[in-house]
N, C-alpha and C. Protein backbone atom coordinates (compact mmCIF):
# COMPACT_ATOMS: atom_id res chain seq x y z
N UNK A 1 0.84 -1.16 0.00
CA UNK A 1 0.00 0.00 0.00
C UNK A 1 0.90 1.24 0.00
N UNK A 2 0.52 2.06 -1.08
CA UNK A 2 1.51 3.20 -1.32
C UNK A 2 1.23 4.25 -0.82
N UNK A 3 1.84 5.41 0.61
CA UNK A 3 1.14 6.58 0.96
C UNK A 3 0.74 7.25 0.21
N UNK A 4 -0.91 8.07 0.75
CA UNK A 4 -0.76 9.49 0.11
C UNK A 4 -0.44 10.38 -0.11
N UNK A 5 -0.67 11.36 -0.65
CA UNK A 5 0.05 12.16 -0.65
C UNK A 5 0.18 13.27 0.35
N UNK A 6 -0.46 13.37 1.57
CA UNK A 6 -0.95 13.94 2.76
C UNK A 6 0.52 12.98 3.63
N UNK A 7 0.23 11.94 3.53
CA UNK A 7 0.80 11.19 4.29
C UNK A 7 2.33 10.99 3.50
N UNK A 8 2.66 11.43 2.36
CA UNK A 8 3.94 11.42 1.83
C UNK A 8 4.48 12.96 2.49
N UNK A 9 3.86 13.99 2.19
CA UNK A 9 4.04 15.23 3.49
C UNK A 9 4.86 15.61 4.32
N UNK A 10 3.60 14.56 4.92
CA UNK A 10 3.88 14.63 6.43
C UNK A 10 5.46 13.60 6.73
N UNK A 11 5.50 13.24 5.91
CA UNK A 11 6.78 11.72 6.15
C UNK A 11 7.84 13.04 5.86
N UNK A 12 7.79 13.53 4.90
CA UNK A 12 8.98 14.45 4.76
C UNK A 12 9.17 15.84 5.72
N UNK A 13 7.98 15.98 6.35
CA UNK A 13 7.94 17.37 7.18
C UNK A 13 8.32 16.80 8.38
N UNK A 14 8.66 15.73 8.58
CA UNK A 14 9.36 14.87 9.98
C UNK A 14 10.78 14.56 9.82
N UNK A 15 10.97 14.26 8.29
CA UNK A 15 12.36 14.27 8.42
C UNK A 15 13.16 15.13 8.45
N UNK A 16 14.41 15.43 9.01
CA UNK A 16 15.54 16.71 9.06
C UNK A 16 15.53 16.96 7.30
N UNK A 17 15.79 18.12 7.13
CA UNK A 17 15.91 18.24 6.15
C UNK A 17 17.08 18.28 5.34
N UNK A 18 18.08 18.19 6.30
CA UNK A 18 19.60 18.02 5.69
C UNK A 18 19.90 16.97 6.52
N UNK A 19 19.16 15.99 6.27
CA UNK A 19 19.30 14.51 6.59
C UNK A 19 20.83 14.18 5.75
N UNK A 20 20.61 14.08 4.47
CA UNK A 20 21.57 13.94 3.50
C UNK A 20 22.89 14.46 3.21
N UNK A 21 22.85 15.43 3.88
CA UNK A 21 23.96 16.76 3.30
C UNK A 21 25.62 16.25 3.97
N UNK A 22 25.68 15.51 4.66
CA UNK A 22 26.80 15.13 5.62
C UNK A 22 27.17 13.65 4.30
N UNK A 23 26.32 12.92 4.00
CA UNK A 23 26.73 12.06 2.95
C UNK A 23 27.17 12.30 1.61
N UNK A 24 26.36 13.49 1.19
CA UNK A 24 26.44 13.64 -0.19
C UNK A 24 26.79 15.07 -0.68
N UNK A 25 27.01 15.75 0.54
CA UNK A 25 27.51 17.43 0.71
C UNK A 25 26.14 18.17 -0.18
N UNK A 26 25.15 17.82 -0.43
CA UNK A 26 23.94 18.86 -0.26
C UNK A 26 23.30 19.14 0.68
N UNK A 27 22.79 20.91 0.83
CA UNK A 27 21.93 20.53 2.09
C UNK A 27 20.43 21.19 1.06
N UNK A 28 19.77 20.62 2.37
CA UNK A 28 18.15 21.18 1.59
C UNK A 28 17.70 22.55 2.14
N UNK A 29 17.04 23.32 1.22
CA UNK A 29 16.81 24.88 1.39
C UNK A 29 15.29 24.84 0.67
N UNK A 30 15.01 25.54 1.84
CA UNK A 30 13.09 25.51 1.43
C UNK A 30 12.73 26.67 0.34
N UNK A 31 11.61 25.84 -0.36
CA UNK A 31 11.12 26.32 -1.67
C UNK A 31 10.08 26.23 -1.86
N UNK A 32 9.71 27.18 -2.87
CA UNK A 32 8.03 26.89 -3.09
C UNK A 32 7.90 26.40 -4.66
N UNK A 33 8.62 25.77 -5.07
CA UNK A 33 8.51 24.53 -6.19
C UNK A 33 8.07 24.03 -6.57
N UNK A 34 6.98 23.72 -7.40
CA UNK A 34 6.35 22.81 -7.42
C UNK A 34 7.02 21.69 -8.55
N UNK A 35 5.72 20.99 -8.48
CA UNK A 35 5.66 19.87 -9.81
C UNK A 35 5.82 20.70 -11.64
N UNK A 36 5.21 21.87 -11.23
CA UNK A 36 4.58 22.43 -12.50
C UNK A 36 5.81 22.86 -13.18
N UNK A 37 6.50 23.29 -11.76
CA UNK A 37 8.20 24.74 -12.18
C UNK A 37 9.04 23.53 -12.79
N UNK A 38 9.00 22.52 -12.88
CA UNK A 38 9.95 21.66 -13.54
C UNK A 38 10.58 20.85 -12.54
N UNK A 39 10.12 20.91 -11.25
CA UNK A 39 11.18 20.30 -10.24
C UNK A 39 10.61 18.30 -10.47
N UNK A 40 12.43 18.12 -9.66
CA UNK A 40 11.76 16.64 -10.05
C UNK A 40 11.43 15.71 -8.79
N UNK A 41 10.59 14.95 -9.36
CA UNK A 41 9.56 14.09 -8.21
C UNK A 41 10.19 12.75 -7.85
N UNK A 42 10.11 12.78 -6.13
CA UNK A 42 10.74 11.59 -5.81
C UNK A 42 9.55 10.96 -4.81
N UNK A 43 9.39 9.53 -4.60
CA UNK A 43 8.59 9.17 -4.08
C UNK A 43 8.92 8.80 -2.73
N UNK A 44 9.86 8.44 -2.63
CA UNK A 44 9.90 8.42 -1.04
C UNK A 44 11.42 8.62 -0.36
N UNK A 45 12.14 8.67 0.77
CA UNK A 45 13.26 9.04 0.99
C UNK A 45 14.90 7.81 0.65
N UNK A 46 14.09 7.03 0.28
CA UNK A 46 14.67 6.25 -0.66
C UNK A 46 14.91 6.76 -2.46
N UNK A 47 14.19 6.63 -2.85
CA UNK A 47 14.10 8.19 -3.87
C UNK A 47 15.49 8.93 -4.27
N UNK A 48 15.14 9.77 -2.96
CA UNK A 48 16.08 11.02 -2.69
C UNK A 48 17.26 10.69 -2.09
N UNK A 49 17.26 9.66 -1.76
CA UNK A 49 18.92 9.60 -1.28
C UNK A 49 19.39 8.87 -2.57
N UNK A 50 18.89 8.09 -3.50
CA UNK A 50 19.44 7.90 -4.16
C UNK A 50 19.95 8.68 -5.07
N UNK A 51 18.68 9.91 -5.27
CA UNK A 51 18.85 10.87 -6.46
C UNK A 51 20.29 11.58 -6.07
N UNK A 52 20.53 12.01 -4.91
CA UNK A 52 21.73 13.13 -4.38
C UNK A 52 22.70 12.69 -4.65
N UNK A 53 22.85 10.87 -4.02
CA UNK A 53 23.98 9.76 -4.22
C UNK A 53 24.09 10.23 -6.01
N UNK A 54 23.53 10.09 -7.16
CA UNK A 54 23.72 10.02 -7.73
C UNK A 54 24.16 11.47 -8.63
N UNK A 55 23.97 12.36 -8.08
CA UNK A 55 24.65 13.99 -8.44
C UNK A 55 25.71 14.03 -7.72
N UNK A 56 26.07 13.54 -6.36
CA UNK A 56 27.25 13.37 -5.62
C UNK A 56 28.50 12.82 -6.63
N UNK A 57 27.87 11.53 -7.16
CA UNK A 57 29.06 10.42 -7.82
C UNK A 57 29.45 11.20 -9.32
N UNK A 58 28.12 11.66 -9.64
CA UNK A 58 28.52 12.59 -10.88
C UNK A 58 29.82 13.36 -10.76
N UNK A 59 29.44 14.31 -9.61
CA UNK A 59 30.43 15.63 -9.80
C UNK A 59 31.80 14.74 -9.46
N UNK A 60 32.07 14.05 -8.27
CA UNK A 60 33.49 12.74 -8.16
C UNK A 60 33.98 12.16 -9.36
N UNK A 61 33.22 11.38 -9.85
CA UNK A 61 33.78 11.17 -11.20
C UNK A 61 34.10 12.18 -11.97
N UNK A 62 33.32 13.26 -12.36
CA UNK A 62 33.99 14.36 -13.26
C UNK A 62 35.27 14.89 -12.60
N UNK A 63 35.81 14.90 -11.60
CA UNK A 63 36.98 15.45 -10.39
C UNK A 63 38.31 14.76 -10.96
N UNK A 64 37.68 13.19 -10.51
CA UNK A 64 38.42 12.52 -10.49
C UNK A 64 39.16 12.16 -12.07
N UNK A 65 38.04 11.98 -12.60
CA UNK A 65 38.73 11.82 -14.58
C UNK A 65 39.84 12.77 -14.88
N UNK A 66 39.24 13.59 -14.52
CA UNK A 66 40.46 15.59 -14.77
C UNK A 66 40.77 15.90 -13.33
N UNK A 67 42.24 15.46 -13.01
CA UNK A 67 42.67 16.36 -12.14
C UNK A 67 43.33 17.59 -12.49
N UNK A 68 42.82 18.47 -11.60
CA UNK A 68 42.96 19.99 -11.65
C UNK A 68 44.67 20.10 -11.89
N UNK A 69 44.76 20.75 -13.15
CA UNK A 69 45.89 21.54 -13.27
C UNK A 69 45.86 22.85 -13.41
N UNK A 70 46.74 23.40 -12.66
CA UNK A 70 47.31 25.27 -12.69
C UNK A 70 47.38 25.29 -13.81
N UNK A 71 46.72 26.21 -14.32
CA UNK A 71 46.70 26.60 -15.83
C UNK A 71 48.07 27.62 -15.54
N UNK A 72 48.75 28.02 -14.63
CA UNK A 72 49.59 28.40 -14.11
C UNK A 72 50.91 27.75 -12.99
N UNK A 73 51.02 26.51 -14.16
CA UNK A 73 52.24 26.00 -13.02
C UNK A 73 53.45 26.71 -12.68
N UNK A 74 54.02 26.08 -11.32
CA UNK A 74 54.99 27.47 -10.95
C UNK A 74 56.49 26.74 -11.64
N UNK A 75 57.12 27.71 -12.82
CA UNK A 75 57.92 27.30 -13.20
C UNK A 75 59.13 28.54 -12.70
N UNK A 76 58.96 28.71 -11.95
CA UNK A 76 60.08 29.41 -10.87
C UNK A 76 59.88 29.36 -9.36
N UNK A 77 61.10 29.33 -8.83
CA UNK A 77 60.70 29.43 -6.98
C UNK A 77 61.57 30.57 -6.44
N UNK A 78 61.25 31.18 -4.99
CA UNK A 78 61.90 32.20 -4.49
C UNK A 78 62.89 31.13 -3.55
N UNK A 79 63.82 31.63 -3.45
CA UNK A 79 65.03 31.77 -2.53
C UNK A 79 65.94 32.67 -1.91
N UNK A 80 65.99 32.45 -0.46
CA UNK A 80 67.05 33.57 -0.06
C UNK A 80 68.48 32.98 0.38
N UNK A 81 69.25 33.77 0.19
CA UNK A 81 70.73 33.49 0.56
C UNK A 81 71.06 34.53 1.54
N UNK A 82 71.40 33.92 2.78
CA UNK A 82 72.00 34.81 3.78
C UNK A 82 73.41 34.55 4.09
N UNK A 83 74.37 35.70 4.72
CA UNK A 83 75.55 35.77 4.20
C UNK A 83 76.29 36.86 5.13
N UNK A 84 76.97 35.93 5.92
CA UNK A 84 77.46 37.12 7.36
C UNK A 84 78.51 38.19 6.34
N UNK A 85 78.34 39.37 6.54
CA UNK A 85 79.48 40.31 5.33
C UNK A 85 80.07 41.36 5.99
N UNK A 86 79.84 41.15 7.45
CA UNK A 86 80.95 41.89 8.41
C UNK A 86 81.24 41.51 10.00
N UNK A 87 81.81 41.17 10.76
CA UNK A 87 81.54 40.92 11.59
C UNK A 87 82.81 41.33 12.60
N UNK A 88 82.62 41.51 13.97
CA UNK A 88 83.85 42.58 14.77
C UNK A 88 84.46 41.70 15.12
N UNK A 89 84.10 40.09 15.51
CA UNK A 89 85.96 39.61 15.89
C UNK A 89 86.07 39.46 17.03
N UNK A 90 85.26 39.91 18.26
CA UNK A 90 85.86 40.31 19.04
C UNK A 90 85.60 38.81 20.59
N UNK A 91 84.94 38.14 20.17
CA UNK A 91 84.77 36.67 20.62
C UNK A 91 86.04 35.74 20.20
N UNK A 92 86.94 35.84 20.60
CA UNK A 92 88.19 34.79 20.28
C UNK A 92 88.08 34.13 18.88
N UNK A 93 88.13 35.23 17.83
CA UNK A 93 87.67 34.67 16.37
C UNK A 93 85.99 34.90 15.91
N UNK A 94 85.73 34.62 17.12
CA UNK A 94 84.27 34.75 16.99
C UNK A 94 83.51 36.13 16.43
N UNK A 95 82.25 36.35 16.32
CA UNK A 95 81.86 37.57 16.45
C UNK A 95 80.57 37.85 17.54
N UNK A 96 80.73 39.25 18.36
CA UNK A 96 79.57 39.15 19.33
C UNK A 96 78.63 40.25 18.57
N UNK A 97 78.95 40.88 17.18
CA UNK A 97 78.33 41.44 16.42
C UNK A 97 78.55 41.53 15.09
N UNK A 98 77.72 41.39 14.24
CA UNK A 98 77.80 41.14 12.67
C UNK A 98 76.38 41.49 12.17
N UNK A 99 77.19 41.94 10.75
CA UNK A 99 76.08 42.24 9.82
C UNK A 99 75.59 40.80 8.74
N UNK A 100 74.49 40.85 8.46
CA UNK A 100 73.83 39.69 7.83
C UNK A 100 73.47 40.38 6.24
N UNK A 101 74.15 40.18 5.52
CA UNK A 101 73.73 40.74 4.13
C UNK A 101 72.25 39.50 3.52
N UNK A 102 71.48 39.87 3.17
CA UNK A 102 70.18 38.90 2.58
C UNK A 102 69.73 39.36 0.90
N UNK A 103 70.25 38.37 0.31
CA UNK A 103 69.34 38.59 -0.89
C UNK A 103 68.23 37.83 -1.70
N UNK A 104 67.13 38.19 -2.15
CA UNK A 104 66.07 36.56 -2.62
C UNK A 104 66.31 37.15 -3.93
N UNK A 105 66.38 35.47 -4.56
CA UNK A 105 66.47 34.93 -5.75
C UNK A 105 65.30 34.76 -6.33
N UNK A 106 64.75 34.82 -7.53
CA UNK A 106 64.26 33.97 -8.06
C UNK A 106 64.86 33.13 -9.47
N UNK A 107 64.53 31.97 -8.54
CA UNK A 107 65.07 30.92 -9.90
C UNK A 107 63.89 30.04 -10.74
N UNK A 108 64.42 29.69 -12.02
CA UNK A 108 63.84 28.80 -12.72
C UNK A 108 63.92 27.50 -12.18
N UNK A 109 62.48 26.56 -11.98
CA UNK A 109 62.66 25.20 -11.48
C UNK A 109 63.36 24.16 -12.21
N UNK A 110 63.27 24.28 -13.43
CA UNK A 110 63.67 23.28 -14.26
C UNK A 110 65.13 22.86 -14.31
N UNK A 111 65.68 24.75 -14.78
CA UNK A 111 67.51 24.24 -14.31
C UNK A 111 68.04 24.95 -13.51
N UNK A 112 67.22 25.39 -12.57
CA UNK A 112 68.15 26.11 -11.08
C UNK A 112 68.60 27.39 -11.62
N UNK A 113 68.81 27.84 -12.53
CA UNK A 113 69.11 29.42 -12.76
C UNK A 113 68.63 30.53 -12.53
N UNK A 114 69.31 31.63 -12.33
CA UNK A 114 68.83 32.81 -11.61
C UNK A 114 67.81 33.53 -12.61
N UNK A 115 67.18 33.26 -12.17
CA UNK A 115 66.21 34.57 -13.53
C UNK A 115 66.11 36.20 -13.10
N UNK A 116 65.89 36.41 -11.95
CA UNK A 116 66.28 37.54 -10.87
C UNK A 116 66.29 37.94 -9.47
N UNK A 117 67.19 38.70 -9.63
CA UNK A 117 66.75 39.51 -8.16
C UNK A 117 65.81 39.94 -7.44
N UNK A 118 65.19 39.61 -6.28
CA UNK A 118 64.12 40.03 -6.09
C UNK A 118 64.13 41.27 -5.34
N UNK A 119 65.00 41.31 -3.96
CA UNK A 119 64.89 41.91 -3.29
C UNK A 119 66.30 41.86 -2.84
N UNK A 120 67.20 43.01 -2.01
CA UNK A 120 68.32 42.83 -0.87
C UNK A 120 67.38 43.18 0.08
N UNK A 121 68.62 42.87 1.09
CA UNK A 121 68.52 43.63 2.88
C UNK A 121 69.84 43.35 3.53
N UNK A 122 69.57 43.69 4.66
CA UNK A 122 70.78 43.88 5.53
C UNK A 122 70.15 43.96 7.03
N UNK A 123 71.02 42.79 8.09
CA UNK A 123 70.64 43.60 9.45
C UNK A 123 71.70 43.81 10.46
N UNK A 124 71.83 44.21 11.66
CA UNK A 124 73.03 43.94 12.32
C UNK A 124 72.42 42.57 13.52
N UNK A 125 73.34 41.98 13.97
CA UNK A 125 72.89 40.76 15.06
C UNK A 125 73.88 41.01 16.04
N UNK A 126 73.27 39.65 16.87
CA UNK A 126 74.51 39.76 17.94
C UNK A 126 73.98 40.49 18.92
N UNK A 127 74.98 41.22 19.95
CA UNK A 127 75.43 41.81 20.87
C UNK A 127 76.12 42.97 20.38
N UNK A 128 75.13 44.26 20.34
CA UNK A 128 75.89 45.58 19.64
C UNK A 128 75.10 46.71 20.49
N UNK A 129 75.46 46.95 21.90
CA UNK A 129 74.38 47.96 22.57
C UNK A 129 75.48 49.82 21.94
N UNK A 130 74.64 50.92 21.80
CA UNK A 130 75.18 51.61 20.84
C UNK A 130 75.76 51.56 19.83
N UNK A 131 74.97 50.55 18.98
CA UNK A 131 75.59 50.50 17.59
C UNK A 131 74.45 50.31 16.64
N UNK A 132 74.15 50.59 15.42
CA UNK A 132 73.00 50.04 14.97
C UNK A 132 72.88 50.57 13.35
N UNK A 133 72.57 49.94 12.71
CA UNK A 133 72.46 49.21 11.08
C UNK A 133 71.22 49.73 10.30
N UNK A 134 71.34 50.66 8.94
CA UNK A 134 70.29 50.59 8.55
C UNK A 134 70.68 50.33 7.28
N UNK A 135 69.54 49.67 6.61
CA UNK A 135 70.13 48.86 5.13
C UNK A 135 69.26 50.00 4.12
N UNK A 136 70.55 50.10 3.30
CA UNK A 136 70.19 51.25 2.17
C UNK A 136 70.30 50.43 0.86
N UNK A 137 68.80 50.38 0.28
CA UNK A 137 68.35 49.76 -0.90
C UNK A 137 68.90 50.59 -2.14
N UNK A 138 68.63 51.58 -2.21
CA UNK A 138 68.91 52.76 -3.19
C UNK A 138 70.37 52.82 -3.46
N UNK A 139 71.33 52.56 -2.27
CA UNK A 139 72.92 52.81 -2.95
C UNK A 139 73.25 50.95 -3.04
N UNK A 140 72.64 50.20 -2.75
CA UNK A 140 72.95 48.46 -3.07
C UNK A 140 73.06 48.52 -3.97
N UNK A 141 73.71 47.82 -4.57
CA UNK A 141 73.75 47.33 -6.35
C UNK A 141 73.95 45.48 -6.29
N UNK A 142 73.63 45.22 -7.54
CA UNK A 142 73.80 43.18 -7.56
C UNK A 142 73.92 43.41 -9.00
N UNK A 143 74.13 41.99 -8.86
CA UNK A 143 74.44 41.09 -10.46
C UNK A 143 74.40 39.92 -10.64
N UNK A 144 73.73 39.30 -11.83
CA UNK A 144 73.96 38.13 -12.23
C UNK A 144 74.90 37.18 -13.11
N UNK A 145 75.63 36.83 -12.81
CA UNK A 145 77.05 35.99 -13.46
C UNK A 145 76.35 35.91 -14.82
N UNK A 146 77.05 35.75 -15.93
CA UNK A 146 76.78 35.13 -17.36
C UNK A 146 76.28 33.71 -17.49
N UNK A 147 76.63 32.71 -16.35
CA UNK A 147 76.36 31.54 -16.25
C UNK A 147 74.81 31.45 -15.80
N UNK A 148 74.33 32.86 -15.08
CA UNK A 148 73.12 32.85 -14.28
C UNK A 148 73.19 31.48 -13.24
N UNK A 149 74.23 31.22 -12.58
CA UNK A 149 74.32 29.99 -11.53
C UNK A 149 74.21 30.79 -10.25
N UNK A 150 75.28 31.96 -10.50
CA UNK A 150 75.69 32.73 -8.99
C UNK A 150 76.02 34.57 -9.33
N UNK A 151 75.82 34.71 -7.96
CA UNK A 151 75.89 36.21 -8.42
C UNK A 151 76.69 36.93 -7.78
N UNK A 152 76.35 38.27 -7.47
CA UNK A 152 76.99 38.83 -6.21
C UNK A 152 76.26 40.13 -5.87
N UNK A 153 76.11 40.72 -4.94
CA UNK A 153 75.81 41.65 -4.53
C UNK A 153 76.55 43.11 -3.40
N UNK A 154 76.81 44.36 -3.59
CA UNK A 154 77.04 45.57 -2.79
C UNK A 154 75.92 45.54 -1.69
N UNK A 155 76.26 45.41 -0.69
CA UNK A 155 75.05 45.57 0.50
C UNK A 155 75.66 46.67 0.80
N UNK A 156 75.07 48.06 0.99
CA UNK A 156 74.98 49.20 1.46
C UNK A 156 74.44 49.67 2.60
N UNK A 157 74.46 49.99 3.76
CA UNK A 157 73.91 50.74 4.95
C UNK A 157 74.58 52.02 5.58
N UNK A 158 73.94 52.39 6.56
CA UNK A 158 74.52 53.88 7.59
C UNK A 158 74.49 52.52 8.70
N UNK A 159 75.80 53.05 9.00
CA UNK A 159 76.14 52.53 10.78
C UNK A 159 76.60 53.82 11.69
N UNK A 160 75.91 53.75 12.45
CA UNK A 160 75.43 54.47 13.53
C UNK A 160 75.77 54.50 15.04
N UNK A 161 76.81 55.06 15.94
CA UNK A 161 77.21 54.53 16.80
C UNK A 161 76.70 55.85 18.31
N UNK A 162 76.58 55.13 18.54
CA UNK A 162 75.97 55.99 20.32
C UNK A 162 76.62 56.33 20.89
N UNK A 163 77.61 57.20 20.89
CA UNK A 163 78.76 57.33 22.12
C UNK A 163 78.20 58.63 23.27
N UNK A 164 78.66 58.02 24.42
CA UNK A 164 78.61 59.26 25.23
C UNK A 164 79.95 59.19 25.60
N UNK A 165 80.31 60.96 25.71
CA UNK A 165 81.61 62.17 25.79
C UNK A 165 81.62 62.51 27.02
N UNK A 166 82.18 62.46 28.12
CA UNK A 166 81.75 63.50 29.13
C UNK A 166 80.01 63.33 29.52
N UNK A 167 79.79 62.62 29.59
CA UNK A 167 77.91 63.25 30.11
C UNK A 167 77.16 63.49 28.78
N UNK A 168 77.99 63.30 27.61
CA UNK A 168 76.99 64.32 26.52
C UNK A 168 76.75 63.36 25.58
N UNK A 169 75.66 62.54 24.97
CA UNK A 169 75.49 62.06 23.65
C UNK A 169 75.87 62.44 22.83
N UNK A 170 76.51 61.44 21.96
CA UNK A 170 76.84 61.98 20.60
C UNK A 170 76.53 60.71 19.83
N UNK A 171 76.34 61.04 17.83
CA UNK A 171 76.27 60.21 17.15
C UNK A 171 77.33 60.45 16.02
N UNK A 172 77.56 59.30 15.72
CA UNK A 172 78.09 59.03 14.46
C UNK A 172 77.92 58.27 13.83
N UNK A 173 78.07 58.85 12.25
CA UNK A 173 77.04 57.60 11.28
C UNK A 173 78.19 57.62 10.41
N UNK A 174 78.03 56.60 9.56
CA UNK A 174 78.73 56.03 8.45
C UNK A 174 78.17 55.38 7.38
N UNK A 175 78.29 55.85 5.77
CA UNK A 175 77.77 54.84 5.17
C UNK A 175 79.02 53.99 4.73
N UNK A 176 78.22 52.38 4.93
CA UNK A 176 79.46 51.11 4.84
C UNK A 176 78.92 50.81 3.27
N UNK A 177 79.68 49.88 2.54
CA UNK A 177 79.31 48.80 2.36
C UNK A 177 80.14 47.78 1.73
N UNK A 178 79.41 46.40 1.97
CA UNK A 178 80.17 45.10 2.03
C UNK A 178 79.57 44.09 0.53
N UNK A 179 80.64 43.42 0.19
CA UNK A 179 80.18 42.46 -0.80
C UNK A 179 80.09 41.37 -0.21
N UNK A 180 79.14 40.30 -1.06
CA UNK A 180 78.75 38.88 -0.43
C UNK A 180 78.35 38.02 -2.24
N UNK A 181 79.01 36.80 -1.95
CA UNK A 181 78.58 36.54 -3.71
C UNK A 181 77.52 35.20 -2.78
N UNK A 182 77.23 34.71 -4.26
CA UNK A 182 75.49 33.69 -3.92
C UNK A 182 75.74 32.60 -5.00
């Protein structure tokens, strides 16, 4: 004996309505739809889980046949090279302050070559109380070898030192700069 349609209803106005959505990633959103608007008719919740199962497996299979390629694969990567390019010595060989010259690369993946420069910098490290580093982009200069394997770069900054005289602050600045190859 097949419900009516009162009683088909009511069977669905009891069930959750995103009964399904955790299995088949739809959820249900209320409508005023009918038969007439083109929507399609399922008879019971057997029906409908099959129908979803079966738009579910659709869109998987279409996924799965074509996996997604970057219409933009990355045929270059960034890299940085860091590169101590001064340092005071003053640790038994050691240094308790140094400058860090930084430059990023970008290279081609295929054969490792430099395609360009991206960026320099510069910082000071260590143990340097009245002393201090600022990295000047504008007087840096770089280059890329003919081989495009390795390069080199001018790291440029003002160094800056804190002294007190007698009771009295004073500064002094300096512009440095140091080479570092890559």
């Amino acid at each position: 004996m097949s419900p009516t349609s009162t009683q088909r209803r009511t069977l669905y106005e009891c069930v959750d309505r995103n009964i399904f959505a955790n299995a088949t990633g739809f959820k249900s959103v209320k409508s005023n739809i009918t038969s007439d608007n083109g929507a399609i008719i399922v008879n019971n919740l057997d029906e409908l889980a099959a129908l979803l199962s079966y738009y579910a497996d659709l869109e998987n299979s279409a996924n799965n046949s074509h996996p997604p390629i970057s219409p933009f694969a990355p045929s270059s990567y960034t890299t940085v090279v860091e590169q101590t390019i001064w340092g005071d010595g003053l640790a038994a060989g050691a240094n308790l302050s140094w400058i860090t010259g930084v430059v990023k690369l970008k290279k081609d993946s295929d054969t490792n070559k430099i395609l360009e420069i991206v960026e320099t910098g510069s910082s000071l490290e260590g143990f340097h109380p009245g002393n201090s580093w600022v990295h000047n982009s504008a007087k840096t200069s770089y280059g890329i070898d003919s081989n495009k394997k390795s390069g080199w770069a001018t790291i440029a900054g003002t160094r800056t030192l804190y002294v007190i005289i007698g009771g009295i602050g004073n500064l002094f600045s300096k512009s440095e700069s140091y080479n570092m190859t890559f």
